[in-house]
N, C-alpha and C. Protein backbone atom coordinates (compact mmCIF):
# COMPACT_ATOMS: atom_id res chain seq x y z
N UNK A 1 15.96 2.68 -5.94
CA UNK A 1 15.20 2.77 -4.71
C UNK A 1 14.81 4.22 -4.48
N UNK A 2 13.19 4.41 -4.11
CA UNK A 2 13.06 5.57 -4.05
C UNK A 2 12.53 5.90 -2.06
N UNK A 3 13.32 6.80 -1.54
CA UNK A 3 12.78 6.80 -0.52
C UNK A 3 11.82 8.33 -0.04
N UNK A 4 10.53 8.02 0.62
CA UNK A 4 9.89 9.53 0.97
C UNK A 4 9.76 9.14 2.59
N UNK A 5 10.46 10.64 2.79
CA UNK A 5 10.41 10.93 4.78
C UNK A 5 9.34 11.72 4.80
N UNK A 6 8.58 11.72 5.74
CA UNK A 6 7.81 12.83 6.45
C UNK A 6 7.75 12.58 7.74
N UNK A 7 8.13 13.77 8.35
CA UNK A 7 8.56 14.45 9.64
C UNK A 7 7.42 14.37 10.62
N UNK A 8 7.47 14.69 11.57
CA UNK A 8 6.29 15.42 12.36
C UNK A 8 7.47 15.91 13.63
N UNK A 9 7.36 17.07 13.62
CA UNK A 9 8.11 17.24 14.80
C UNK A 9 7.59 17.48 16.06
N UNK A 10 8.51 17.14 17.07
CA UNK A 10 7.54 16.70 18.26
C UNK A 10 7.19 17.67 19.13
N UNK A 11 5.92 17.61 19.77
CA UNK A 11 5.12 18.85 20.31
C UNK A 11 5.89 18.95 21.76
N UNK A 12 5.28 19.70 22.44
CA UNK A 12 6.12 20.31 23.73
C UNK A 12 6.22 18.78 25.14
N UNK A 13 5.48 17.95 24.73
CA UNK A 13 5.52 16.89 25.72
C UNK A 13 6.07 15.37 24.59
N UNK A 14 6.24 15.61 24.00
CA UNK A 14 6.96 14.45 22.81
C UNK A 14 8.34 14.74 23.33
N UNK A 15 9.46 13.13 23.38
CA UNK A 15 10.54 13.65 23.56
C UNK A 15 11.36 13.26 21.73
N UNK A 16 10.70 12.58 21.22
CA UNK A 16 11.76 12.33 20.50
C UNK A 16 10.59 12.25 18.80
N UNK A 17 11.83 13.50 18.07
CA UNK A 17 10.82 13.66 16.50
C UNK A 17 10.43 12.15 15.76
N UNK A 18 9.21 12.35 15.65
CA UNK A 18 8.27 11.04 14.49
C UNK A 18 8.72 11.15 13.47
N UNK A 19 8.31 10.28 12.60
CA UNK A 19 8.87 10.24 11.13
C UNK A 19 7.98 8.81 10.52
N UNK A 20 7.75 8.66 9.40
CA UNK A 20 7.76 7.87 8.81
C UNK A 20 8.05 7.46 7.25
N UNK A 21 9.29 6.37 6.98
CA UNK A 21 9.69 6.73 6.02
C UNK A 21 9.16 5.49 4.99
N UNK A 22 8.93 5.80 3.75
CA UNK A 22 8.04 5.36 2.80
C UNK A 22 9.31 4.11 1.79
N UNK A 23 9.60 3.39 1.47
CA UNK A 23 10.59 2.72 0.87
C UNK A 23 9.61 2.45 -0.67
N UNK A 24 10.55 2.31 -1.83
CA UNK A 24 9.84 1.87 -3.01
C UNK A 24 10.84 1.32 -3.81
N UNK A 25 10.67 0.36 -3.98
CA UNK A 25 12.12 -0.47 -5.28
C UNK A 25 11.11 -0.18 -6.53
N UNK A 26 12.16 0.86 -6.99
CA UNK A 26 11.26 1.30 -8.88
C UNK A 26 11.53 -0.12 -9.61
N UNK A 27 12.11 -1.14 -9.39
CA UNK A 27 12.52 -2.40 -10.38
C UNK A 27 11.57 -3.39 -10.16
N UNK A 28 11.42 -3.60 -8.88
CA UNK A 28 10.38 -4.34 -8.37
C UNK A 28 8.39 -4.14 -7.92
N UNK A 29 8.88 -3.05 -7.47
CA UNK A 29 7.40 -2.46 -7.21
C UNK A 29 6.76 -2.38 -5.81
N UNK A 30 7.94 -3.49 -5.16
CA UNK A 30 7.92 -3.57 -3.42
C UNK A 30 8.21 -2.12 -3.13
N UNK A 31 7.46 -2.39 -1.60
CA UNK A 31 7.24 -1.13 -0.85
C UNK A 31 7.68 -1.54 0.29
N UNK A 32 8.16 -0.80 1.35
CA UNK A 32 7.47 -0.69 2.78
C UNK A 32 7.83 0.65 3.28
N UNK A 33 6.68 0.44 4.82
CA UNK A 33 6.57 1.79 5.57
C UNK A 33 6.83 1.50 6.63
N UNK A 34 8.04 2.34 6.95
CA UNK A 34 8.76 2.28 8.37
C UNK A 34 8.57 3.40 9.09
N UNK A 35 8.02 3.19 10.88
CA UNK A 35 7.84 4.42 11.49
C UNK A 35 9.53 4.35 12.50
N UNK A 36 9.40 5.40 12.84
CA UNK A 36 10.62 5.92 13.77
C UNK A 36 9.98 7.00 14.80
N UNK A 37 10.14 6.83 16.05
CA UNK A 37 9.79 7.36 17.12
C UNK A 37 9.05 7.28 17.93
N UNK A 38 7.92 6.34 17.35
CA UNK A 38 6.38 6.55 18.19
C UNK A 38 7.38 5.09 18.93
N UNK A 39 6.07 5.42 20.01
CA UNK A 39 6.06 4.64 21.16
C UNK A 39 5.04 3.62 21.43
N UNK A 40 5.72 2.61 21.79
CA UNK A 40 4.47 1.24 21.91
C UNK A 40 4.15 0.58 20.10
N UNK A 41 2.37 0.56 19.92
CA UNK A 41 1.92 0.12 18.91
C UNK A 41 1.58 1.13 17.88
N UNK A 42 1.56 2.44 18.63
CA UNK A 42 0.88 3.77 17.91
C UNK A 42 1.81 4.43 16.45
N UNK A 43 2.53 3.33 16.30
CA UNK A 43 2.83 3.27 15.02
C UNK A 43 1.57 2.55 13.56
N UNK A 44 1.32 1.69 14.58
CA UNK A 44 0.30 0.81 13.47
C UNK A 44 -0.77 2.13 13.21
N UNK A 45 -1.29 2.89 13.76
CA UNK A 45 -2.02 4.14 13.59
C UNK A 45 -1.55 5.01 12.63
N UNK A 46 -0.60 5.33 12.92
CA UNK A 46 0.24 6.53 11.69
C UNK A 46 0.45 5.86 10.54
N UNK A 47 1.00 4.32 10.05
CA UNK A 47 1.24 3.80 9.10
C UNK A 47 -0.25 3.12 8.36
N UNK A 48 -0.96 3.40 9.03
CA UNK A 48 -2.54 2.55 8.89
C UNK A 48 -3.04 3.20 7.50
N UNK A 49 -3.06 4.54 7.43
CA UNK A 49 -3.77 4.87 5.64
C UNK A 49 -2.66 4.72 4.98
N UNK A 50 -1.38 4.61 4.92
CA UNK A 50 -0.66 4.68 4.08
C UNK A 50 -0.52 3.28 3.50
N UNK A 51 -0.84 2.43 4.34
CA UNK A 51 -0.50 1.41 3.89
C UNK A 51 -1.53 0.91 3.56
N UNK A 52 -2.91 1.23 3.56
CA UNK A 52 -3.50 0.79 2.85
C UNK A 52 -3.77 1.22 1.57
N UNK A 53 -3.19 2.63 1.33
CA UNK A 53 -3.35 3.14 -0.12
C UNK A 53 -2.26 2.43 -1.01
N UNK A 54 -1.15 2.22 -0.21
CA UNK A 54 -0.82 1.35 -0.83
C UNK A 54 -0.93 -0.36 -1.26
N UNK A 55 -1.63 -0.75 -0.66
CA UNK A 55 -2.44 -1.90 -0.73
C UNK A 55 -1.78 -2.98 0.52
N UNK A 56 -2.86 -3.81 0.18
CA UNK A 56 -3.26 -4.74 1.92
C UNK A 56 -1.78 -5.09 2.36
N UNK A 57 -1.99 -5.10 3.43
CA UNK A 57 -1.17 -5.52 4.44
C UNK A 57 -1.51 -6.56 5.73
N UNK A 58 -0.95 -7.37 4.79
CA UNK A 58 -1.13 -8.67 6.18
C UNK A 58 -0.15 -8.66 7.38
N UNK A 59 -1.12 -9.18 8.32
CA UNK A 59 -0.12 -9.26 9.42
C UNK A 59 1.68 -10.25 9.71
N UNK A 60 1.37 -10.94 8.47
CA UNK A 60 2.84 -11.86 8.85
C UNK A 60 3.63 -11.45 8.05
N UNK A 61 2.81 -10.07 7.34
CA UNK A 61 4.27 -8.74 6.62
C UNK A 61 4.75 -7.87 7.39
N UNK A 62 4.09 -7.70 8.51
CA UNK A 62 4.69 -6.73 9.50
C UNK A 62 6.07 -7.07 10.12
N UNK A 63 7.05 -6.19 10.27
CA UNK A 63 7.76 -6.37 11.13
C UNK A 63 7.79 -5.50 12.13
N UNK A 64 8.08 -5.92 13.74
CA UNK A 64 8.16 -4.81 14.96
C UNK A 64 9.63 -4.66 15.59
N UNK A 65 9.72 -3.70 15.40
CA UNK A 65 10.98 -3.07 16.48
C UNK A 65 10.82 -3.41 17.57
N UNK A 66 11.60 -4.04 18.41
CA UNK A 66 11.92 -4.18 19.75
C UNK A 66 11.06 -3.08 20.70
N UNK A 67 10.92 -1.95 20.52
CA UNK A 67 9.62 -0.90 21.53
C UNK A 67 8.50 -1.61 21.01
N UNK A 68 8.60 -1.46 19.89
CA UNK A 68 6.50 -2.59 19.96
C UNK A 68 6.40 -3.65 20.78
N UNK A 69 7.58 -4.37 20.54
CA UNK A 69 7.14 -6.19 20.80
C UNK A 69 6.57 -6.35 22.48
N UNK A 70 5.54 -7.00 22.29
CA UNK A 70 4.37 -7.24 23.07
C UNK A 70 3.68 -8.68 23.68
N UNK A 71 3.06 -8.61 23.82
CA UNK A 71 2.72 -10.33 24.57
C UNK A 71 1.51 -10.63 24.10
N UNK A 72 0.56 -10.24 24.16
CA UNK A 72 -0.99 -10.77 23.27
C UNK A 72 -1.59 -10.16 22.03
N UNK A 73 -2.34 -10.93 21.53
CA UNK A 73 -2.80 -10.10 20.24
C UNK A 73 -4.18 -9.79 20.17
N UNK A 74 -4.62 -8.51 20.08
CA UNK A 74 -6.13 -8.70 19.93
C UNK A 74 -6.33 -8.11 18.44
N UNK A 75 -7.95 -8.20 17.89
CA UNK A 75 -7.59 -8.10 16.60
C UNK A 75 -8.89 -6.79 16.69
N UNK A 76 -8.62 -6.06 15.67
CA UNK A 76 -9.83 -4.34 15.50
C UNK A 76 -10.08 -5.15 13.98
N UNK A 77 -10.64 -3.61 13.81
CA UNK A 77 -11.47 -3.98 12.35
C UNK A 77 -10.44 -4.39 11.46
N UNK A 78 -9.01 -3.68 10.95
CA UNK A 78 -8.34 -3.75 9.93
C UNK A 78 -6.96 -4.00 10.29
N UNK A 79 -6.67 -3.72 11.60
CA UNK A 79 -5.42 -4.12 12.62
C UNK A 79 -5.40 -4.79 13.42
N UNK A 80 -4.37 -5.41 13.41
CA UNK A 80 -3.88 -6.75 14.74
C UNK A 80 -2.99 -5.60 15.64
N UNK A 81 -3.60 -5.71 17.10
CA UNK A 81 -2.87 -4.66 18.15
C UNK A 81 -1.92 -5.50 19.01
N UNK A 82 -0.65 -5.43 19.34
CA UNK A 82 -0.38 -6.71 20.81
C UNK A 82 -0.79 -5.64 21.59
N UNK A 83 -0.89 -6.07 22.92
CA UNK A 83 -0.54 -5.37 24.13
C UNK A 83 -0.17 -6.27 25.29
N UNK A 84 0.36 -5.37 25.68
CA UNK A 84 1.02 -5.97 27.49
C UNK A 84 0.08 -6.54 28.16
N UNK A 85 0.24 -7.21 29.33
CA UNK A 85 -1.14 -7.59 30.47
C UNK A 85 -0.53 -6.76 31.57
């Protein structure tokens, strides 16, 4: 298992450091990309080129942390967003 972190540390109104960490099974070839810190959905943003360089990502591969989980779904060009009402 190979894992890559990258940081972002958080600016003067951020309370808590971003990160997103990259997972890779060298045996298998599976991936995933896990964010840590962001708030709400604005994870799907930060993980959005990475995961597509690493190739497509459907929505019933996603999993959400308990801060995402949300009540409706609307859909953008290449992302499914929930949001609150």
């Amino acid at each position: 298992m190979l894992l890559i972190k990258l940081l972002n540390k958080p600016a003067a109104n951020m309370s808590t450091e971003r990160s997103l960490l990259i997972h890779f099974d060298t045996k298998t070839g599976q991936h995933t990309v896990e964010a840590e810190g962001f708030e709400g959905l604005s994870c799907l943003e930060a993980t959005q080129v990475i995961e597509e360089a690493l190739g497509v990502v459907k929505e019933s591969d996603r999993t959400y942390k308990p801060e995402a989980q949300t009540n409706t779904v609307s859909t953008t060009n290449s992302v499914q967003a929930r949001q609150k009402h």
